[in-house]
Protein backbone atom coordinates (compact mmCIF):
# COMPACT_ATOMS: atom_id res chain seq x y z
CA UNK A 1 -4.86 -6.12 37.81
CA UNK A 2 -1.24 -5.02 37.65
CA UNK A 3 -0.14 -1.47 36.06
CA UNK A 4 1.23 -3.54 33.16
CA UNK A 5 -1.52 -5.46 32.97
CA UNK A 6 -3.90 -2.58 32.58
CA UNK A 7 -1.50 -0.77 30.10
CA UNK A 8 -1.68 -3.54 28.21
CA UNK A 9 -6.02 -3.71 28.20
CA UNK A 10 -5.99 -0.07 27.58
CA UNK A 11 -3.77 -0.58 24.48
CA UNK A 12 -5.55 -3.53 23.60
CA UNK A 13 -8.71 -1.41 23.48
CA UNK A 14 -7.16 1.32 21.73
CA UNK A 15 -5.93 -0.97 19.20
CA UNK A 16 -9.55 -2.90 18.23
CA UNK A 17 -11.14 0.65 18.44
CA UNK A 18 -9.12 2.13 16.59
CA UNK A 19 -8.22 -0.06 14.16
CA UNK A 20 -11.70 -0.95 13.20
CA UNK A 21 -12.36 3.10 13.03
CA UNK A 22 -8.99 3.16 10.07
CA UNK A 23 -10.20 -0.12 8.84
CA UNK A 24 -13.82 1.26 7.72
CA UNK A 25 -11.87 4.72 6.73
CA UNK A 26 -10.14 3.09 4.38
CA UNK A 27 -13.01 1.07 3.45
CA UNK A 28 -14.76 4.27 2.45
CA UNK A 29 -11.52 5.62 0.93
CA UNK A 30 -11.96 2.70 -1.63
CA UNK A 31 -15.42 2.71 -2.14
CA UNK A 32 -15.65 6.75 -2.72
CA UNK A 33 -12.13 6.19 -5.12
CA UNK A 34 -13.63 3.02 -6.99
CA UNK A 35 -16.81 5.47 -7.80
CA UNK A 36 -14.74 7.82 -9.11
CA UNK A 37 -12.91 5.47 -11.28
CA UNK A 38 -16.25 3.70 -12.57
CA UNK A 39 -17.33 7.42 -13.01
CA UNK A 40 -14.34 7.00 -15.44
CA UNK A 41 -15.06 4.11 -16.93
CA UNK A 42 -18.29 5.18 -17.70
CA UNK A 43 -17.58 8.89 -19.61
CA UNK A 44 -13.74 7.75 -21.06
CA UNK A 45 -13.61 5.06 -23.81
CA UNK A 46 -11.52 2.24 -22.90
CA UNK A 47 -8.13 3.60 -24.03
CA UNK A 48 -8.24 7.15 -22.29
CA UNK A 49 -9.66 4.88 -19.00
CA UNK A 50 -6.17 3.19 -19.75
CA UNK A 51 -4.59 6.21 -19.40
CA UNK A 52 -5.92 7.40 -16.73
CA UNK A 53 -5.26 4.22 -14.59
CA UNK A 54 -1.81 4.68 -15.99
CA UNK A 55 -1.41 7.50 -14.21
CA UNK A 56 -1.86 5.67 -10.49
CA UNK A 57 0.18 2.98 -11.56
CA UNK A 58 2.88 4.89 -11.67
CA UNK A 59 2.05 6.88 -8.12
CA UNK A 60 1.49 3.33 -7.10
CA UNK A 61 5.74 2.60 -8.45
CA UNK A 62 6.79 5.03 -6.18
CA UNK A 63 5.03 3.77 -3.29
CA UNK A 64 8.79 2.48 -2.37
CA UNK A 65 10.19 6.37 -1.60
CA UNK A 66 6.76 6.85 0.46
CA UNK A 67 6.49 4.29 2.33
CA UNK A 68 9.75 3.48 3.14
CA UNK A 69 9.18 7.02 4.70
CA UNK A 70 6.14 5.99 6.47
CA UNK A 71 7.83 2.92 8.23
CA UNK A 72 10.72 4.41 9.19
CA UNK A 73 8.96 6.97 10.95
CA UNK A 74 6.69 4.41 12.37
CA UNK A 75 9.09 1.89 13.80
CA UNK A 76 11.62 4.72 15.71
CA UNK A 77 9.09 6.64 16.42
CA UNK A 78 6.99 4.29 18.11
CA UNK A 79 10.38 2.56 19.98
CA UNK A 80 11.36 6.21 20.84
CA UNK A 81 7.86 6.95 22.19
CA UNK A 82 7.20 3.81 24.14
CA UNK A 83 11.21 4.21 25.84
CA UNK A 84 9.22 8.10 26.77
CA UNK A 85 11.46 10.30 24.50
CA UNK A 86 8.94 11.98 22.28
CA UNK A 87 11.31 14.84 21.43
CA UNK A 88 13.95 12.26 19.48
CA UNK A 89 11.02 11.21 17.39
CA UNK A 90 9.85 14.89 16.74
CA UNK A 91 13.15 15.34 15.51
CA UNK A 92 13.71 12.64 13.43
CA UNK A 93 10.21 13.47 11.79
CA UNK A 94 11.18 16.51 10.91
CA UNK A 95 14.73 15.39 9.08
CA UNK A 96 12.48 12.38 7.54
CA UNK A 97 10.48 15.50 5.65
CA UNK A 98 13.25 17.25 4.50
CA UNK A 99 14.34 14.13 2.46
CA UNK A 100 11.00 13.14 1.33
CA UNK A 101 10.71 16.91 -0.33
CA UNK A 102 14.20 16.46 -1.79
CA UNK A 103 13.76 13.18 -3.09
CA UNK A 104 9.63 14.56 -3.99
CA UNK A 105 11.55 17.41 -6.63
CA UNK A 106 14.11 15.14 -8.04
CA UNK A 107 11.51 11.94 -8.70
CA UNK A 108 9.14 15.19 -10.10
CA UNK A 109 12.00 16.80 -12.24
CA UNK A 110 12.44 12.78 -13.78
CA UNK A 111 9.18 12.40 -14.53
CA UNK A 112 8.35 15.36 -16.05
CA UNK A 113 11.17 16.19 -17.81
CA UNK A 114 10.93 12.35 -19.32
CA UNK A 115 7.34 12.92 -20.12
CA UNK A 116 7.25 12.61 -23.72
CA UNK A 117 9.11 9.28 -23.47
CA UNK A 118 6.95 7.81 -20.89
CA UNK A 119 3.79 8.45 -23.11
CA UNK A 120 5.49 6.93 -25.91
CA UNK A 121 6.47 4.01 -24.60
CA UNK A 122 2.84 3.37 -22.54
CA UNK A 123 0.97 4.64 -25.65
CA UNK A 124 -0.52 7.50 -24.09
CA UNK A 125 -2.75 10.26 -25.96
CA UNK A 126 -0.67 12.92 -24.25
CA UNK A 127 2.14 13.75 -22.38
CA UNK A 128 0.68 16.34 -19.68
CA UNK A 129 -0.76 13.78 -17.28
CA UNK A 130 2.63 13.37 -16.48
CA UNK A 131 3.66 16.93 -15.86
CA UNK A 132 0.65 17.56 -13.88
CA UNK A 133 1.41 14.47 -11.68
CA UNK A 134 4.86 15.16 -11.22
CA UNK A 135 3.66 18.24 -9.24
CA UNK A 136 2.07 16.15 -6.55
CA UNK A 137 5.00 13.59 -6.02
CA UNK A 138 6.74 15.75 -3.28
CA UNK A 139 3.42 16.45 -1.42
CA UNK A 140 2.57 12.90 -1.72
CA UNK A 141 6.41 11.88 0.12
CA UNK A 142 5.83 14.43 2.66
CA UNK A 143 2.21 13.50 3.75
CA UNK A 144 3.80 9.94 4.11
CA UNK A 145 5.91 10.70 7.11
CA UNK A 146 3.20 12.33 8.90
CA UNK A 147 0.85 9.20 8.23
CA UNK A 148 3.75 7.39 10.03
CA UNK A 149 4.52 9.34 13.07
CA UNK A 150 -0.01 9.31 13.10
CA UNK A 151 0.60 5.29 12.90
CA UNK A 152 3.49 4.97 15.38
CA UNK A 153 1.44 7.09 18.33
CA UNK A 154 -1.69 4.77 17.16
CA UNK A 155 -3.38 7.90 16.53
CA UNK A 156 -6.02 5.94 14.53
CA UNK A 157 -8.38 8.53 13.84
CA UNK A 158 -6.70 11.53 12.29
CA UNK A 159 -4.89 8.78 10.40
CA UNK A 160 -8.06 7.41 9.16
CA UNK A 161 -9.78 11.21 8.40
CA UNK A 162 -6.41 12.04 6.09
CA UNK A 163 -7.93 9.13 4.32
CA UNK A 164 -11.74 10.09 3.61
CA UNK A 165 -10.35 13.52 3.03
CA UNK A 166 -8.06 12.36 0.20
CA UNK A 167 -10.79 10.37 -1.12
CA UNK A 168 -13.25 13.87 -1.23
CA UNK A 169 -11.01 15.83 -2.95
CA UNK A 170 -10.11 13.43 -5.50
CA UNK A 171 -13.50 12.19 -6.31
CA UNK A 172 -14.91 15.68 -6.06
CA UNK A 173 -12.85 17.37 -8.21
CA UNK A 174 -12.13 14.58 -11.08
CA UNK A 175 -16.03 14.36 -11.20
CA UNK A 176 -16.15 18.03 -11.52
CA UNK A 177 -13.27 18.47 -13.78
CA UNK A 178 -13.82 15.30 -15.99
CA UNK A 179 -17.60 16.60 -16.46
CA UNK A 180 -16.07 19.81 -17.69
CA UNK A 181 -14.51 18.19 -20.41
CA UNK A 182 -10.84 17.97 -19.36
CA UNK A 183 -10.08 14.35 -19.78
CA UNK A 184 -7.63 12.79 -18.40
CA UNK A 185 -5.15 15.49 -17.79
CA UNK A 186 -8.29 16.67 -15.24
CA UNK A 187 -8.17 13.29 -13.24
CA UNK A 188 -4.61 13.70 -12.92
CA UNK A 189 -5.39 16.98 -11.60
CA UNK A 190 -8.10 15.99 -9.12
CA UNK A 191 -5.33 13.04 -7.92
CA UNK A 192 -2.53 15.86 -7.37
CA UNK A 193 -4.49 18.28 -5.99
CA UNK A 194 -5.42 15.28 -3.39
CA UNK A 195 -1.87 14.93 -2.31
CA UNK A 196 -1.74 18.67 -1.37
CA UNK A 197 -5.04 18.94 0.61
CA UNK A 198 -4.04 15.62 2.63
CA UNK A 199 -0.60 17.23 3.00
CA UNK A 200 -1.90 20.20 4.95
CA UNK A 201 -4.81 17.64 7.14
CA UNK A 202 -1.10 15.14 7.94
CA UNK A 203 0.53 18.27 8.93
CA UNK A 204 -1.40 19.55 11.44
CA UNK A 205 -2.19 15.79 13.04
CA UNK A 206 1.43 14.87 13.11
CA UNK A 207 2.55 18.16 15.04
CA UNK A 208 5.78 18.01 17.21
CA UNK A 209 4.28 16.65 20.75
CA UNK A 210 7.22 17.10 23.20
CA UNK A 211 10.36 18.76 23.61
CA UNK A 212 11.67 15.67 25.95
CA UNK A 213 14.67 13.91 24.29
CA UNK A 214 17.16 11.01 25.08
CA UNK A 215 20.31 10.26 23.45
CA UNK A 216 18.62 10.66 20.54
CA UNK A 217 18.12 8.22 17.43
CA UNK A 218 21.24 6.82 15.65
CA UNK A 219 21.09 7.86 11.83
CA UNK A 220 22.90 5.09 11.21
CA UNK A 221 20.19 2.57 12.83
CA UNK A 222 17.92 4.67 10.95
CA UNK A 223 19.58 4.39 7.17
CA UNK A 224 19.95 0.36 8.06
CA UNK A 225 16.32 -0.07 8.57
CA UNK A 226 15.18 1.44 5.46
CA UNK A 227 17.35 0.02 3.58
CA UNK A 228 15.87 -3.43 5.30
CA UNK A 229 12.14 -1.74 4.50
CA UNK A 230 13.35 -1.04 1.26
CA UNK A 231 13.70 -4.67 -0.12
CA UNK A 232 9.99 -5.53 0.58
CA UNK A 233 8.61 -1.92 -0.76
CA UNK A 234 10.60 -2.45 -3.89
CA UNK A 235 8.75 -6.39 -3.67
CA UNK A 236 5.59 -4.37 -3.24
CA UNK A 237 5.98 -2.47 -5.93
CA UNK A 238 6.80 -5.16 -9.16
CA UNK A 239 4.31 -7.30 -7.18
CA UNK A 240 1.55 -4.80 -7.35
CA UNK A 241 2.62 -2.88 -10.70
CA UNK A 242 4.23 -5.22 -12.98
CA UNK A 243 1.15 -6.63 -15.01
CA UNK A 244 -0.44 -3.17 -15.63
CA UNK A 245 2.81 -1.61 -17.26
CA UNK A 246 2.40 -4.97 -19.11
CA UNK A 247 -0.65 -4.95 -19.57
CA UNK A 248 -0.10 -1.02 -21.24
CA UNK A 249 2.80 -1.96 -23.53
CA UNK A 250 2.37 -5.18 -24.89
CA UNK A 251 -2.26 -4.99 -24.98
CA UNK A 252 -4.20 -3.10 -27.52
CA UNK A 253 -5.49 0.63 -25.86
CA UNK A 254 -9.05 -1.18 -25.30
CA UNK A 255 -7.78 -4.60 -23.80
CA UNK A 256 -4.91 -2.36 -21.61
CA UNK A 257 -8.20 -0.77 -20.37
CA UNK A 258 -10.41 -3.72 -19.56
CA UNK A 259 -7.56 -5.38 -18.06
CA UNK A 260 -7.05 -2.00 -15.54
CA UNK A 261 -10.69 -2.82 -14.64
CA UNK A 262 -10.10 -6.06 -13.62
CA UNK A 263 -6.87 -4.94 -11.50
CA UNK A 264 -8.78 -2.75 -9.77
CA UNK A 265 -9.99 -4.96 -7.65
CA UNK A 266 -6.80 -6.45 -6.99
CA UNK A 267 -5.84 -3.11 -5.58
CA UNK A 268 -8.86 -3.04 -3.76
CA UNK A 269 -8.38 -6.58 -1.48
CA UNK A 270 -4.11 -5.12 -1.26
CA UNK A 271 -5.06 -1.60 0.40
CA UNK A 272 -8.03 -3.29 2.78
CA UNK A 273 -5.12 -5.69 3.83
CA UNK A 274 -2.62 -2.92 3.90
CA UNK A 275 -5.35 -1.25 7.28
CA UNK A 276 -4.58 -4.71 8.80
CA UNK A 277 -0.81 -4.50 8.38
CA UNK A 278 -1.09 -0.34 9.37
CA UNK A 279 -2.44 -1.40 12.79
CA UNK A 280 -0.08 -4.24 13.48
CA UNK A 281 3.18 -2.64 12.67
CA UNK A 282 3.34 -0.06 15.43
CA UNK A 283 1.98 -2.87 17.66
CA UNK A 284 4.37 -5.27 17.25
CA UNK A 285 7.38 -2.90 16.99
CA UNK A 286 6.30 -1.44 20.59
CA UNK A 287 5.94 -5.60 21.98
CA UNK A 288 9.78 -5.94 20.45
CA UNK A 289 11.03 -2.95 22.47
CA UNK A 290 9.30 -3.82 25.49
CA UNK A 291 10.42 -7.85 24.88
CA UNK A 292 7.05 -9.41 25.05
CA UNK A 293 5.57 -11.86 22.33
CA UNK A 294 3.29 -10.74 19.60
CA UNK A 295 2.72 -13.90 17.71
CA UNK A 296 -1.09 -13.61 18.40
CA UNK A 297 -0.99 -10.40 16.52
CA UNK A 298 -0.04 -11.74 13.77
CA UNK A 299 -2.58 -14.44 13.64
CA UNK A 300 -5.61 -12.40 13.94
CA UNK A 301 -4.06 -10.49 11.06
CA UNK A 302 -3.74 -13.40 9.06
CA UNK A 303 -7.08 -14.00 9.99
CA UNK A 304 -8.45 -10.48 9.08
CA UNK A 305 -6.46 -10.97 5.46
CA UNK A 306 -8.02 -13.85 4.63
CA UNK A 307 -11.45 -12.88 5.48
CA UNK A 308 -11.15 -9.97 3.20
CA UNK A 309 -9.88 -11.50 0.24
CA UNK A 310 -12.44 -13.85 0.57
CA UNK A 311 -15.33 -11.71 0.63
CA UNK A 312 -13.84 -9.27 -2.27
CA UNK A 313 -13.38 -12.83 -4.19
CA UNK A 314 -17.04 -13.97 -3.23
CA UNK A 315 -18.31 -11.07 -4.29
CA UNK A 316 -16.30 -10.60 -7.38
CA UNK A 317 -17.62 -13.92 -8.95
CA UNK A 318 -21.13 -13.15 -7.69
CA UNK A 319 -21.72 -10.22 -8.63
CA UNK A 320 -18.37 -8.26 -10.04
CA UNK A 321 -19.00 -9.11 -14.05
CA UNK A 322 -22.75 -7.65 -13.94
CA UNK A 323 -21.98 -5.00 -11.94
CA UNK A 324 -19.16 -3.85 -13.77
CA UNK A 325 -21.41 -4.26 -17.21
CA UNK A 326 -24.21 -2.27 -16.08
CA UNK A 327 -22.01 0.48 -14.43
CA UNK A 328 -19.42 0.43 -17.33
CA UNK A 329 -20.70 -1.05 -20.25
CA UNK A 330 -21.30 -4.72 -22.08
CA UNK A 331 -17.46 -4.84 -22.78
CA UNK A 332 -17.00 -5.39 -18.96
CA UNK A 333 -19.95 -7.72 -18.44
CA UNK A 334 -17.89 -11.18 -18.49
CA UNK A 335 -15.60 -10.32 -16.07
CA UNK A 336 -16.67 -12.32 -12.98
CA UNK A 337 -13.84 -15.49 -13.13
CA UNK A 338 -11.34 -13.39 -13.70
CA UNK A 339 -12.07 -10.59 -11.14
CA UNK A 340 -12.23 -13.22 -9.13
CA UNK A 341 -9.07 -14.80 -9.81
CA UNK A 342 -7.35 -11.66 -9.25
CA UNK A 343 -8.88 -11.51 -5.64
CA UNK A 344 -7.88 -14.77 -4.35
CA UNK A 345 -4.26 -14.33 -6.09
CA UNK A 346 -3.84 -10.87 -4.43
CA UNK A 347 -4.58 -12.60 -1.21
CA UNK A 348 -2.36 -14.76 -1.42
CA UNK A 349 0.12 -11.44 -1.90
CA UNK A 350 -1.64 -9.65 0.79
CA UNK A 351 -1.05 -12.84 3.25
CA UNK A 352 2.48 -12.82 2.59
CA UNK A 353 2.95 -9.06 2.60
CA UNK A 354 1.86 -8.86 6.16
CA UNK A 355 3.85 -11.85 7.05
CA UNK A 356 7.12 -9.71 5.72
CA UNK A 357 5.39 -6.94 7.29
CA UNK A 358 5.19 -8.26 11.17
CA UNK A 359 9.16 -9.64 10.87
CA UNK A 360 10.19 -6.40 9.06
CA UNK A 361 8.55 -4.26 12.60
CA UNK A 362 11.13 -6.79 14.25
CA UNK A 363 14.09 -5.69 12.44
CA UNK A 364 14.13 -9.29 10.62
CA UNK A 365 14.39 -9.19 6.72
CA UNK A 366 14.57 -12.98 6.17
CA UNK A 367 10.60 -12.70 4.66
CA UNK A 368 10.62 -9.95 2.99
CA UNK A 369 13.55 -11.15 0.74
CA UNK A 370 11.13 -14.10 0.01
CA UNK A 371 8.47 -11.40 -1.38
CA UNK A 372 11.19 -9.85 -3.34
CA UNK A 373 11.98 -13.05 -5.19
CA UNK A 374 8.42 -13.64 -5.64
CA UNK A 375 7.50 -10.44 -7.15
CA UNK A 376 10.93 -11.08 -9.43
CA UNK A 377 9.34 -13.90 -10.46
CA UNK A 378 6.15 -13.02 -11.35
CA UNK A 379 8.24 -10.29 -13.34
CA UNK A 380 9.65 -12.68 -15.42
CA UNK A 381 7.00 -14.86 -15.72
CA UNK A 382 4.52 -12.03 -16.83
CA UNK A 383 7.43 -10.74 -19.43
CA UNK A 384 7.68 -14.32 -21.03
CA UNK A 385 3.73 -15.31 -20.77
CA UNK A 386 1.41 -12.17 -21.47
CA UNK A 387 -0.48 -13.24 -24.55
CA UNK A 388 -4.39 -12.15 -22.81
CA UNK A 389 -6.08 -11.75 -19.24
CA UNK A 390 -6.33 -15.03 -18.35
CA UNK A 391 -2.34 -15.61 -19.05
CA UNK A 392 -1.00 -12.36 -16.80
CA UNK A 393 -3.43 -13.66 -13.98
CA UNK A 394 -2.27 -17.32 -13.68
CA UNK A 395 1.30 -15.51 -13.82
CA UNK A 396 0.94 -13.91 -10.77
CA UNK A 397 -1.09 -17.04 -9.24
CA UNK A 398 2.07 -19.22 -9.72
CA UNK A 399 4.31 -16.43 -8.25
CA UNK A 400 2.55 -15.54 -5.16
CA UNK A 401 1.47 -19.62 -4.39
CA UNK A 402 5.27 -20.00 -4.20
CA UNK A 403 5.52 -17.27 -1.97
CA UNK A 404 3.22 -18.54 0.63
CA UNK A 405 4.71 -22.37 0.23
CA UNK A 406 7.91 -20.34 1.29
CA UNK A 407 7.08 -18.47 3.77
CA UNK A 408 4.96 -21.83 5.41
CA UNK A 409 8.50 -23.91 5.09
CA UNK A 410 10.34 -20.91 6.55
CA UNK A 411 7.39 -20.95 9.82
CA UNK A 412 7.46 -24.24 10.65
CA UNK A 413 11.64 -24.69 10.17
CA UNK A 414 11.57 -21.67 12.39
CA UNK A 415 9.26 -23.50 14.32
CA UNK A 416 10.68 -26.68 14.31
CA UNK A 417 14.09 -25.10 15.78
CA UNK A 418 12.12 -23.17 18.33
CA UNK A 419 10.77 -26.52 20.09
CA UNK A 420 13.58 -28.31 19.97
CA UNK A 421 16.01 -25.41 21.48
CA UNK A 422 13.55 -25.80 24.39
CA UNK A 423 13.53 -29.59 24.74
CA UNK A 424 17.34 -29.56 24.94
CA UNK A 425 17.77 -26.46 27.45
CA UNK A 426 14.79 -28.58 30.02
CA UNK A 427 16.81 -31.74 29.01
């Protein structure tokens, strides 16, 4: 076997190992953070539930800032590592957490200062869940960039640890604290106070490595690519987000509520997909620096996807609706179809997101532009039709079956043009 050749097995080993290690981290992460919000459930009525699920949605709408941080730092740091010039991607690192503490204060600053407008337009009991969240914004920006120079050196395993350790000090303290008798502003605390404990795990993983540099990385190359990440985060984003603040402003307290229960588990098949893309995007960007194919990669991700959305929508319709009555209470029992429903249609998100995902590690935007006019879409669609449950769901159903009947014209065209390019240069 060749040096490359073994490289490439050693890699290859690296990547199953430890991607299966993140992938069951995160696993965890979910299960341990989906107790803690049936633990919710269970104590809050359905309106301060409502509000407390409020209160991720909108960490979830800034996921943009966080991980347009994370991907940045993944891509040119894994480019800059694999071309053996770990001191350019130290560097950049370090100016990639100076702006994701300035832009953590002035998103903080925003929401806080706005907090008595936010909770009257999302019907909130209170405005302080929003002051105590805006604390953890600039922690939760800064622990991003270290998660990206951990995913860019494929350093699977702290990676996946910042994970389970987020996880314990969120559920353990909003059990604790919501016991206690502090509500919701005490979730919000336990979810904070999360961001700050991870911060301090990230920053010791993500250390500078090497004082070996190269020419260094162009800041313009750099500010080009996010703003290239930036259209499918902000896709992301109104995808992922756009029924709940619906769901908040135009539902009674106690449907808003029931409906966040459902979405859960939308969130849930999204962030097990999300592992999948995590592994392949530091992958794939080190194939495209190196010139060698990675269209395999993306089929056993596809693969992986599918087989996860599957099983969460399996189980949903089996089981979810019981489960979610006995652990919550009878107003949950009759969930099954459309916990279900939600699955399979965030699959077919998920599916497309990595898709976008895999071209966006090859500097190629063409897909994730397709997301973005999905998610617009479903925007509008959600706006226009949002009279109960069942409505908002088929919504996003319609939206994201476009998106894959887009993305599968824009393969095969691509496709199409690839075979025939080769005919004519062996004719």
């Amino acid at each position: 076997m060749t040096a490359p050749e073994l490289a490439s097995s050693r890699v290859g080993r690296r990547l199953v190992g430890g991607g299966s290690m993140l992938a069951i981290a995160m696993l965890v992460a979910n299960i341990g953070n989906y107790g803690l919000n049936l633990f919710l459930g269970r104590v809050l009525t359905p309106a301060e539930f409502s509000d407390a699920n409020l209160m991720v949605t909108f960490l979830f709408s800034l996921t943009s800032i966080a991980l347009c941080l994370q991907l940045v730092a993944a891509r040119f740091i894994s480019r800059s590592d694999e071309l053996g010039f770990e001191g350019d991607s130290d560097l950049l690192a370090r100016r990639l957490r100076r702006i994701a503490l300035g832009s953590g204060v002035v998103t903080a600053v925003v929401l806080a200062g706005a907090s008595s407008f936010w909770s009257t337009i999302f019907q909130t009991a209170s405005s302080w869940p929003f002051v105590i969240l805006a604390v953890g914004i600039p922690f939760w920006l800064v622990q991003a960039v270290g998660r990206g120079v951990m995913q860019a050196r494929l350093m699977f395993g702290p990676l996946a640890l910042s994970f389970v350790v987020e996880m314990v000090t969120r559920l353990g303290l909003g059990v604790l604290l919501v016991t206690m008798g502090f509500g919701v502003e005490g979730a919000t605390v336990a979810l904070t106070a999360s961001f700050v404990v991870t911060t301090v795990v990230v920053g010791i993983a993500s250390r500078s490595r090497s004082p070996r540099t190269g020419n260094g990385i162009d800041r313009a190359e750099v500010r080009a690519y996010a703003g290239l990440v930036s259209v499918l985060l902000i896709g992301q984003i109104i995808a992922n987000n756009s029924d709940i603040f619906v769901a908040k402003a135009y539902f009674t307290p106690t449907d808003a509520g029931i409906y966040a229960a459902v979405a859960l588990v939308g969130r849930a098949v999204f962030f097990l997909a999300w592992s999948v893309a995590t592994v392949i995007f530091p992958v794939v960007a080190r194939r495209h620096a190196a010139g060698r194919e990675s269209s395999e990669v993306l089929r056993f991700g596809i693969l992986a996807v599918i087989g996860i959305g599957a099983t969460c929508a399996v189980g949903a319709l089996w089981l979810g609706g019981p489960a979610l009555g006995f652990v919550l209470g009878p107003e949950y029992s009759d969930l099954s179809i459309p916990l279900a429903a939600y699955a399979g249609t965030t699959t077919l998100f998920a599916i497309g997101n990595l898709v976008a995902s895999y071209r966006l590690s090859q500097s190629l935007v063409t897909e994730s532009w397709y997301l973005l006019g999905a998610a617009v879409l479903q925007l509008v669609l959600v706006l226009i039709w949002h009279s109960d449950m069942t409505t908002l769901i088929a919504m996003q159903g319609i939206a994201m079956a476009f998106l894959i009947l887009a993305l599968g014209s824009r393969s095969m065209t691509r496709t199409w043009i690839s075979n025939r390019s080769r005919k004519e240069a062996l004719q």
